[in-house]
C-alpha atoms as a PDB file:
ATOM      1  CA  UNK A   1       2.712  -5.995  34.081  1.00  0.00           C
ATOM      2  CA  UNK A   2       5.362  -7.652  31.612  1.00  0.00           C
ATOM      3  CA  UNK A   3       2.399  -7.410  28.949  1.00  0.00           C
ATOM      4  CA  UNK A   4       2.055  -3.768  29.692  1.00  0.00           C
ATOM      5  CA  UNK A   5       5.590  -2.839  29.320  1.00  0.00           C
ATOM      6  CA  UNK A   6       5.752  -4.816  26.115  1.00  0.00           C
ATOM      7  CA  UNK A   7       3.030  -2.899  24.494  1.00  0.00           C
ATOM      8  CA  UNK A   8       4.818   0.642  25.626  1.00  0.00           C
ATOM      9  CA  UNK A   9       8.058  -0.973  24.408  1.00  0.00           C
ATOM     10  CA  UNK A  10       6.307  -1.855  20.468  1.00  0.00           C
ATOM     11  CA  UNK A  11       4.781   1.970  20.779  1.00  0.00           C
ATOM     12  CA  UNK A  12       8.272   3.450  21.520  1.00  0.00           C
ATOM     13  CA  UNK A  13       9.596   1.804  18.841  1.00  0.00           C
ATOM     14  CA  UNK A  14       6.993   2.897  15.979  1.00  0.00           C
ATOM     15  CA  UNK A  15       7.673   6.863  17.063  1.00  0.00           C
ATOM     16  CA  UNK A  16      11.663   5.992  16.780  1.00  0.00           C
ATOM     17  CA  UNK A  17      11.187   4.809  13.240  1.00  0.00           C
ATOM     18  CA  UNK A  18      12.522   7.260  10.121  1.00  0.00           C
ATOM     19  CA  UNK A  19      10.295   6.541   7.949  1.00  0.00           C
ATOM     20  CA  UNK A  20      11.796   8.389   5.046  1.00  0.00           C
ATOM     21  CA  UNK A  21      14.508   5.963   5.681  1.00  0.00           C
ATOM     22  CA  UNK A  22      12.950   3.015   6.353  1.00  0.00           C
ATOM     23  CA  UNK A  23      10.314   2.758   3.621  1.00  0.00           C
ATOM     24  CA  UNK A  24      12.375   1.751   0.405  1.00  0.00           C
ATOM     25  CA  UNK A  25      11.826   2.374  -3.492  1.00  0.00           C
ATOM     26  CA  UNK A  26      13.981  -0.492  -4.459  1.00  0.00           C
ATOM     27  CA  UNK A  27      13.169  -3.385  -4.170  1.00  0.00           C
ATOM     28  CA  UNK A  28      16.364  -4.704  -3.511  1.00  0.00           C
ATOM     29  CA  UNK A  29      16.949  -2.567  -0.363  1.00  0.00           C
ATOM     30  CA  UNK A  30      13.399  -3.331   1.085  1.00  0.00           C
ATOM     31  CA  UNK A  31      12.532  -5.593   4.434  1.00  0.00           C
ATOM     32  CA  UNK A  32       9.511  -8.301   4.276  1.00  0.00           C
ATOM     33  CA  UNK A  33       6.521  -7.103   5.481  1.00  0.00           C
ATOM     34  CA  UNK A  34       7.088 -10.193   7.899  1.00  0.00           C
ATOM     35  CA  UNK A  35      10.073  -8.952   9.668  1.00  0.00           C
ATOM     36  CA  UNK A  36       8.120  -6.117  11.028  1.00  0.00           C
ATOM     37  CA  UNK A  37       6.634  -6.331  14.228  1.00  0.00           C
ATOM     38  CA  UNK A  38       3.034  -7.603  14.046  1.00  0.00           C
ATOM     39  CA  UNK A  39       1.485  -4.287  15.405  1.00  0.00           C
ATOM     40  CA  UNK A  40       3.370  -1.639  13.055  1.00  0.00           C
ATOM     41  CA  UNK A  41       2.791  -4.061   9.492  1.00  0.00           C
ATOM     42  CA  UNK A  42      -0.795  -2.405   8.734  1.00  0.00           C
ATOM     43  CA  UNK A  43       1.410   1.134   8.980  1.00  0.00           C
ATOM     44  CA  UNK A  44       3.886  -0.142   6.624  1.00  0.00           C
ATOM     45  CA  UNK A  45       1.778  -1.417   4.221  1.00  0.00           C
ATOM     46  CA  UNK A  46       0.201   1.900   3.801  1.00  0.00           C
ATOM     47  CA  UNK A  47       3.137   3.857   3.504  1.00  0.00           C
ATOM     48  CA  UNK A  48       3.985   1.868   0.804  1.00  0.00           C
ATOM     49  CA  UNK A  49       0.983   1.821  -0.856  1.00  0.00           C
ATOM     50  CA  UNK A  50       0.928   5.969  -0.349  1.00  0.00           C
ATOM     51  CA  UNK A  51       4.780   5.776  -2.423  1.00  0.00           C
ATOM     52  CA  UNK A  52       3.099   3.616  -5.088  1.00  0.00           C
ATOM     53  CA  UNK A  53       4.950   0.501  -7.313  1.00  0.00           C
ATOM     54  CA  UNK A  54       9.090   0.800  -7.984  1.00  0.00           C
ATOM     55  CA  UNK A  55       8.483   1.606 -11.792  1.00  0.00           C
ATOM     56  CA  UNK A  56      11.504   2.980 -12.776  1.00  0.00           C
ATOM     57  CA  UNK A  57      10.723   4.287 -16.109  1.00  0.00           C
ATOM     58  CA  UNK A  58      13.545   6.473 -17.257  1.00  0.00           C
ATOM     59  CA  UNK A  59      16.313   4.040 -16.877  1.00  0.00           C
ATOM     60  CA  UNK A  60      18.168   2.074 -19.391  1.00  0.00           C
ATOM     61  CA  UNK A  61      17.663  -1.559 -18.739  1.00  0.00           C
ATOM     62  CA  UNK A  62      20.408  -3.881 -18.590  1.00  0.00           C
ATOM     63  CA  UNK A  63      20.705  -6.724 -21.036  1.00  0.00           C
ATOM     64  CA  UNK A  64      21.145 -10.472 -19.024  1.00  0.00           C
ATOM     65  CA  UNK A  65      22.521 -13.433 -20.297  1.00  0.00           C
ATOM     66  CA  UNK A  66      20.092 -16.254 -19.511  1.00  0.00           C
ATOM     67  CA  UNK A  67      20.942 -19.595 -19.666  1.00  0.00           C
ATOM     68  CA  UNK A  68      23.610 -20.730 -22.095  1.00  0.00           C
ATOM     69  CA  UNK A  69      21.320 -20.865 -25.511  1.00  0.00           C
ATOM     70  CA  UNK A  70      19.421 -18.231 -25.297  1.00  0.00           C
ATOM     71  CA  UNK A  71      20.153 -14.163 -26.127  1.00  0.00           C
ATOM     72  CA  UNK A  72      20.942 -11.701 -23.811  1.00  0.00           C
ATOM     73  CA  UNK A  73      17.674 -10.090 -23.148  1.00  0.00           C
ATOM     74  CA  UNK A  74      16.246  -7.122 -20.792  1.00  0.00           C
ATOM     75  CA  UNK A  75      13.078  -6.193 -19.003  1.00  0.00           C
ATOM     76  CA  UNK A  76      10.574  -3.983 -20.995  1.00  0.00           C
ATOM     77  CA  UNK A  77       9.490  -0.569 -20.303  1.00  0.00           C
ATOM     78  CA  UNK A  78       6.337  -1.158 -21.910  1.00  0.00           C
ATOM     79  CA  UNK A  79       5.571  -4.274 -19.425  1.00  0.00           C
ATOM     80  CA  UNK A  80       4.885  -1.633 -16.748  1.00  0.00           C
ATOM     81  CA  UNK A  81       1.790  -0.136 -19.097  1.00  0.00           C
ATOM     82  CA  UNK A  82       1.124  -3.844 -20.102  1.00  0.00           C
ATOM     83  CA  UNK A  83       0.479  -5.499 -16.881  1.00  0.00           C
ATOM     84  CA  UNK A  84      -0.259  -2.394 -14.595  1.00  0.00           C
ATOM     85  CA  UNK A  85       0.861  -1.184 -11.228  1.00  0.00           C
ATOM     86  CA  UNK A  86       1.630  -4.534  -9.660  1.00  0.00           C
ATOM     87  CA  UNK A  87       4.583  -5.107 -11.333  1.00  0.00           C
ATOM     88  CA  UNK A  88       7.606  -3.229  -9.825  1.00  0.00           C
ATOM     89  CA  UNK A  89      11.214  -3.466 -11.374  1.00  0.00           C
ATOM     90  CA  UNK A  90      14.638  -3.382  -8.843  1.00  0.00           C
ATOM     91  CA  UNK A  91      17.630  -1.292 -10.176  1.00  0.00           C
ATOM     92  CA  UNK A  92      19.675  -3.388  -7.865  1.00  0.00           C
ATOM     93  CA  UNK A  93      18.638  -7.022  -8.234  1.00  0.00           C
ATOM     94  CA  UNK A  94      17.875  -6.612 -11.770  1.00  0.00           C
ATOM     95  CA  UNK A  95      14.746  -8.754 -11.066  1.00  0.00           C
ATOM     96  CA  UNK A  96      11.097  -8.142 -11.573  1.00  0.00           C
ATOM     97  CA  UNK A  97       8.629  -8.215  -8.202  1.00  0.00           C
ATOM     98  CA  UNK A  98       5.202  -8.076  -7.455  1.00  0.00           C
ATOM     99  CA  UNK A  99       4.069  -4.951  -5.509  1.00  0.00           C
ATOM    100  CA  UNK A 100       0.837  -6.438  -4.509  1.00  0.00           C
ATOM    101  CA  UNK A 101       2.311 -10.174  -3.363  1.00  0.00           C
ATOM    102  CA  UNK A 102       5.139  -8.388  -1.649  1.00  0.00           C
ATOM    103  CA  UNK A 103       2.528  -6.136   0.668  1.00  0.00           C
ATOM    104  CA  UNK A 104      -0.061  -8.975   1.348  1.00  0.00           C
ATOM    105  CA  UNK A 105       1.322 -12.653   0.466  1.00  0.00           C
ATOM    106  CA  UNK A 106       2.570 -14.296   3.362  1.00  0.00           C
ATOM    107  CA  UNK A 107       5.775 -16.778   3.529  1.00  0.00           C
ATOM    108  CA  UNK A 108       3.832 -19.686   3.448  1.00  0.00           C
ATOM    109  CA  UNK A 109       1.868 -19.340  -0.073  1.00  0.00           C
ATOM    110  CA  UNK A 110       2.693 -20.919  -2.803  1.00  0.00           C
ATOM    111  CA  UNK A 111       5.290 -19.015  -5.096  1.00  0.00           C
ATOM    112  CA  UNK A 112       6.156 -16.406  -2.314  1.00  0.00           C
ATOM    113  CA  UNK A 113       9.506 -16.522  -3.019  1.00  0.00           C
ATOM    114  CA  UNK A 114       9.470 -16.013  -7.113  1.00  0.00           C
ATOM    115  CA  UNK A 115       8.111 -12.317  -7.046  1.00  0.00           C
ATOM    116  CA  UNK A 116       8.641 -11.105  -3.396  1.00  0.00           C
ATOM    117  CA  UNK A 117      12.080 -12.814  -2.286  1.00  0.00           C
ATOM    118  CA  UNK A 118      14.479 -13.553  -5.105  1.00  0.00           C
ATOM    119  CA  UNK A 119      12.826 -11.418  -7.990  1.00  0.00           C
ATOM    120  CA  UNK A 120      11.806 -12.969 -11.987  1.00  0.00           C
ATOM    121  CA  UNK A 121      14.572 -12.400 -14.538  1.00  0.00           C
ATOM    122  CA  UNK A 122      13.273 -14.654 -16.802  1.00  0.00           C
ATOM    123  CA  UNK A 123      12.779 -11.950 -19.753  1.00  0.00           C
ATOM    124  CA  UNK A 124      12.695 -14.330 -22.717  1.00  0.00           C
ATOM    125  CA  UNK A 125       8.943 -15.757 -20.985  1.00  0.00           C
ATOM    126  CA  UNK A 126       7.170 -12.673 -20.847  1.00  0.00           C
ATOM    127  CA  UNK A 127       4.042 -15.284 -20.440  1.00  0.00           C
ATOM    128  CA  UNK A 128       5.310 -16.130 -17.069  1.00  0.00           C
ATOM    129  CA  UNK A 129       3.999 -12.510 -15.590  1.00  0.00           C
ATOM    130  CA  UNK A 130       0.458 -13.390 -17.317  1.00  0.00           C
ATOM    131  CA  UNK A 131       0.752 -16.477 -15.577  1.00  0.00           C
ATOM    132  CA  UNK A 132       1.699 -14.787 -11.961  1.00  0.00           C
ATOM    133  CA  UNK A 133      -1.799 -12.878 -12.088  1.00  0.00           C
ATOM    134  CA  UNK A 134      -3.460 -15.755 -12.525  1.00  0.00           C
ATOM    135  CA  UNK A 135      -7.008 -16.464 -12.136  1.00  0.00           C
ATOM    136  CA  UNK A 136      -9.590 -14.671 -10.041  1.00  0.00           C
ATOM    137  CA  UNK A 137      -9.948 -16.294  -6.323  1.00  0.00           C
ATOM    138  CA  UNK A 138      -6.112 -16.796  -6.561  1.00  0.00           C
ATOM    139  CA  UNK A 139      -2.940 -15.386  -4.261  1.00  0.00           C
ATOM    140  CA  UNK A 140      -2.286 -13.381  -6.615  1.00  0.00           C
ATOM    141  CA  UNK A 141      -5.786 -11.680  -6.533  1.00  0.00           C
ATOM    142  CA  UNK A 142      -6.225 -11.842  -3.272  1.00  0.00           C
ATOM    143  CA  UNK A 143      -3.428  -9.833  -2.930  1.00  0.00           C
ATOM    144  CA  UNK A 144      -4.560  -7.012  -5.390  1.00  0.00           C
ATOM    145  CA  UNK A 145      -7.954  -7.146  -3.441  1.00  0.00           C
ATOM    146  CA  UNK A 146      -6.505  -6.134   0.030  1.00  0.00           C
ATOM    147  CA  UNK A 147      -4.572  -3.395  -1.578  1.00  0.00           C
ATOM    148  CA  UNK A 148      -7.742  -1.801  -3.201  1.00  0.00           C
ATOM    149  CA  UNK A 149      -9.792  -2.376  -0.189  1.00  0.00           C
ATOM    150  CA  UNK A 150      -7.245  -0.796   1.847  1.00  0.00           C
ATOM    151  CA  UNK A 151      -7.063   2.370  -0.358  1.00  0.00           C
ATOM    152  CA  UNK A 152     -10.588   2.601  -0.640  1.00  0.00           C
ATOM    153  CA  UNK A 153     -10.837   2.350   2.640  1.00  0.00           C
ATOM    154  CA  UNK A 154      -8.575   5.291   3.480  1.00  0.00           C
ATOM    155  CA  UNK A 155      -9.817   7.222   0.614  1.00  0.00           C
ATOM    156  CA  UNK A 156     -13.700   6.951   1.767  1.00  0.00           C
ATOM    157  CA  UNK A 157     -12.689   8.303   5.579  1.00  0.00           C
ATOM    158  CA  UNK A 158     -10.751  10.976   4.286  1.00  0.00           C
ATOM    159  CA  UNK A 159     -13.719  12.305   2.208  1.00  0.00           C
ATOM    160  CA  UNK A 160     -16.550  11.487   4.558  1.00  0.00           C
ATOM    161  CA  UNK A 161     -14.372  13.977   7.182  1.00  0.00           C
ATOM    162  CA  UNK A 162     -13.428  16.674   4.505  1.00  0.00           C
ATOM    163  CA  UNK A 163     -17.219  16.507   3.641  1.00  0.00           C
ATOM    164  CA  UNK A 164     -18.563  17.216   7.369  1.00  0.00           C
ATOM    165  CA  UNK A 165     -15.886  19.953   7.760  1.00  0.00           C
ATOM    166  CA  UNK A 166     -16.679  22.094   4.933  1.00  0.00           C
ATOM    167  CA  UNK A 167     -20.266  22.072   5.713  1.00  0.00           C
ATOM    168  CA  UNK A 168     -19.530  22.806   9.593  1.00  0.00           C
ATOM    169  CA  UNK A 169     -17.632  26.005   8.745  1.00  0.00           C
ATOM    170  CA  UNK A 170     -20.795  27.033   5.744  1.00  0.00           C
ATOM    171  CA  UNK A 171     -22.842  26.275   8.714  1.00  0.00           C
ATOM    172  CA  UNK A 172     -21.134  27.970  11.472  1.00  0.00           C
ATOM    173  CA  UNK A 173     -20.382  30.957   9.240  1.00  0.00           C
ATOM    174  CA  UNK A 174     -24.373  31.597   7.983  1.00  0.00           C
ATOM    175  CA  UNK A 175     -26.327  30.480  11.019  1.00  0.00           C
ATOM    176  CA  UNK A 176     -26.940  33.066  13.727  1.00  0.00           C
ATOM    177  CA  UNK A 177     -28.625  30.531  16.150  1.00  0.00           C
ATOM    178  CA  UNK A 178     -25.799  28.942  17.501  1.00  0.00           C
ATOM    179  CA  UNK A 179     -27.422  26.229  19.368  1.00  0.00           C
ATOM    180  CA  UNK A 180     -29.346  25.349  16.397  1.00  0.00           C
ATOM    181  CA  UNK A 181     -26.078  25.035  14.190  1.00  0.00           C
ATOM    182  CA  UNK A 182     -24.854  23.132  16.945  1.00  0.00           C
ATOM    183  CA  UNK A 183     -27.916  20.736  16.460  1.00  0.00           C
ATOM    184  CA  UNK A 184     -28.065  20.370  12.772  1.00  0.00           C
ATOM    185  CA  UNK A 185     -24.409  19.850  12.554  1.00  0.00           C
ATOM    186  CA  UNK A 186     -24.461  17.020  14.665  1.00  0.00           C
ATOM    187  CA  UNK A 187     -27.009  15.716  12.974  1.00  0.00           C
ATOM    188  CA  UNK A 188     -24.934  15.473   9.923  1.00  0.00           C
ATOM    189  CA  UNK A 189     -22.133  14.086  11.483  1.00  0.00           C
ATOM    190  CA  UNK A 190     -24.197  11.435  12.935  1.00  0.00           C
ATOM    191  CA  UNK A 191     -25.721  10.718   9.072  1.00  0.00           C
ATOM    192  CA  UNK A 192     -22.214  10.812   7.619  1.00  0.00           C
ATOM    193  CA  UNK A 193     -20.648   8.667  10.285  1.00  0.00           C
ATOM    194  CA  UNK A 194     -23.052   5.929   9.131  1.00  0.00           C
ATOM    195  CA  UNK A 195     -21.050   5.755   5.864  1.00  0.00           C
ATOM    196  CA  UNK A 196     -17.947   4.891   7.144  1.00  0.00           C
ATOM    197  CA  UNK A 197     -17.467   1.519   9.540  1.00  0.00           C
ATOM    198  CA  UNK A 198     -16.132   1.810  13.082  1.00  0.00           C
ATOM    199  CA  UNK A 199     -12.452  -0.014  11.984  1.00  0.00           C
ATOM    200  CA  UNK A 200     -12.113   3.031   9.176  1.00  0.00           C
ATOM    201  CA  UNK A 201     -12.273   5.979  11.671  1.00  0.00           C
ATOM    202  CA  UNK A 202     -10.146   4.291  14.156  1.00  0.00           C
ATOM    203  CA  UNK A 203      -7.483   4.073  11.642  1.00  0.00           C
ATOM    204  CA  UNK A 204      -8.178   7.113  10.737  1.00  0.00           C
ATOM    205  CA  UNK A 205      -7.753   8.819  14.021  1.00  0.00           C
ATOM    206  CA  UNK A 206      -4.779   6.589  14.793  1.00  0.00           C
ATOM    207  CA  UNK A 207      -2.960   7.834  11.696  1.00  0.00           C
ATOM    208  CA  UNK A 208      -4.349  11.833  11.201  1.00  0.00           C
ATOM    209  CA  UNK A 209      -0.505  12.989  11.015  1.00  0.00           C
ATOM    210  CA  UNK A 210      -0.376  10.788   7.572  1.00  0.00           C
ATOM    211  CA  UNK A 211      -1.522  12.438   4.328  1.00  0.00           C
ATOM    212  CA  UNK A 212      -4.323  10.913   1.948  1.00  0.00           C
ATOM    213  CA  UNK A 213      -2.494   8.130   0.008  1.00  0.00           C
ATOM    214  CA  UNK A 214      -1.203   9.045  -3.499  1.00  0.00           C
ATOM    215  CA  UNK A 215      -1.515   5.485  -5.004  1.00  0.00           C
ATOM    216  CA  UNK A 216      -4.335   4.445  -7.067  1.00  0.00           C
ATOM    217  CA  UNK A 217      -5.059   1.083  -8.055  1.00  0.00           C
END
């Protein structure tokens, strides 16, 4: 019974969120995908990924004084076209982050902290970025992998259903034998189900008041 009420509790919550307010473009203002509870963190993630990388593009960037020899320098607008959508820039840290470690990493890898906690501002190493993609098999990777799989994932549901319901209506609108329209269009359900696995259509049926994401990888 006590497990039962804490389920309905976690489901209460998730309809009482604001999600306009809740999911953050700076990354200064954001929570870790860690604090959330365990059962709303996949919905998170992809409202993120459906508001895309903190690029900030049309601001001027500050110039920071780092360490006592060095010149004041400032992050690059250019970096964002250099290194691609995983980098994300925070207006009120000043810092550098990584969009993909920040959605995926978890506290206990190695270099969590750097790009998802206390932000890079280390402007005169540009190199250091190259070197936080690192090699293929890595965190970092890993990291950009789940995000693609779970766009593609969402993306390939989304167009298997838009598929089968544009060919119902042609159907339903030509055919005069109704119980043969009935036949052949469950027939190509049944064919274009096969395209999609059994986790995608749950998701998708557990989240049809979201719209298609609008981040590409």
């Amino acid at each position: 019974m006590e497990r039962y009420f804490k389920r309905k509790a976690s489901c209460l919550a998730e309809n009482e969120i604001n999600w306009d307010e809740e999911i953050k473009y700076d990354l200064g203002l954001r929570k870790e995908i860690d604090s959330y509870h365990p059962n709303l963190r996949e919905k998170v993630r992809r409202k993120y990924l459906e508001n895309g990388p903190c690029q900030p593009r049309g601001i001027n960037f500050p110039l920071l004084k780092i360490g006592d020899k060095e010149k004041p320098r400032r992050f690059m607008r250019e970096w964002f076209d250099e290194f691609g959508p995983w980098l994300e820039y925070s207006e009120t840290k000043q810092k550098a982050y990584c969009f993909y470690c920040f959605l995926f990493r978890e506290k206990k890898d190695a270099g969590y902290d750097a790009f998802v906690v206390n932000g890079w501002d280390g402007f005169h190493r540009k190199e250091r970025l190259r070197s936080h993609i690192g090699e293929v098999g890595g965190l970092h990777y890993n990291a950009m992998k789940e995000c693609d799989e779970q766009v593609s994932a969402t993306t390939t549901v989304e167009r298997c259903f838009s598929a089968m319901k544009i060919v119902k209506t042609s159907l339903s609108n030509r055919m005069g034998d109704e119980h043969l329209s009935h036949r052949l269009i469950c027939y190509i359900e049944k064919e274009e189900m096969k395209k999609v696995s059994n986790e995608a259509v749950v998701h998708h049926f557990m989240t049809m008041e979201e719209k298609g994401s609008k981040y590409d990888l």
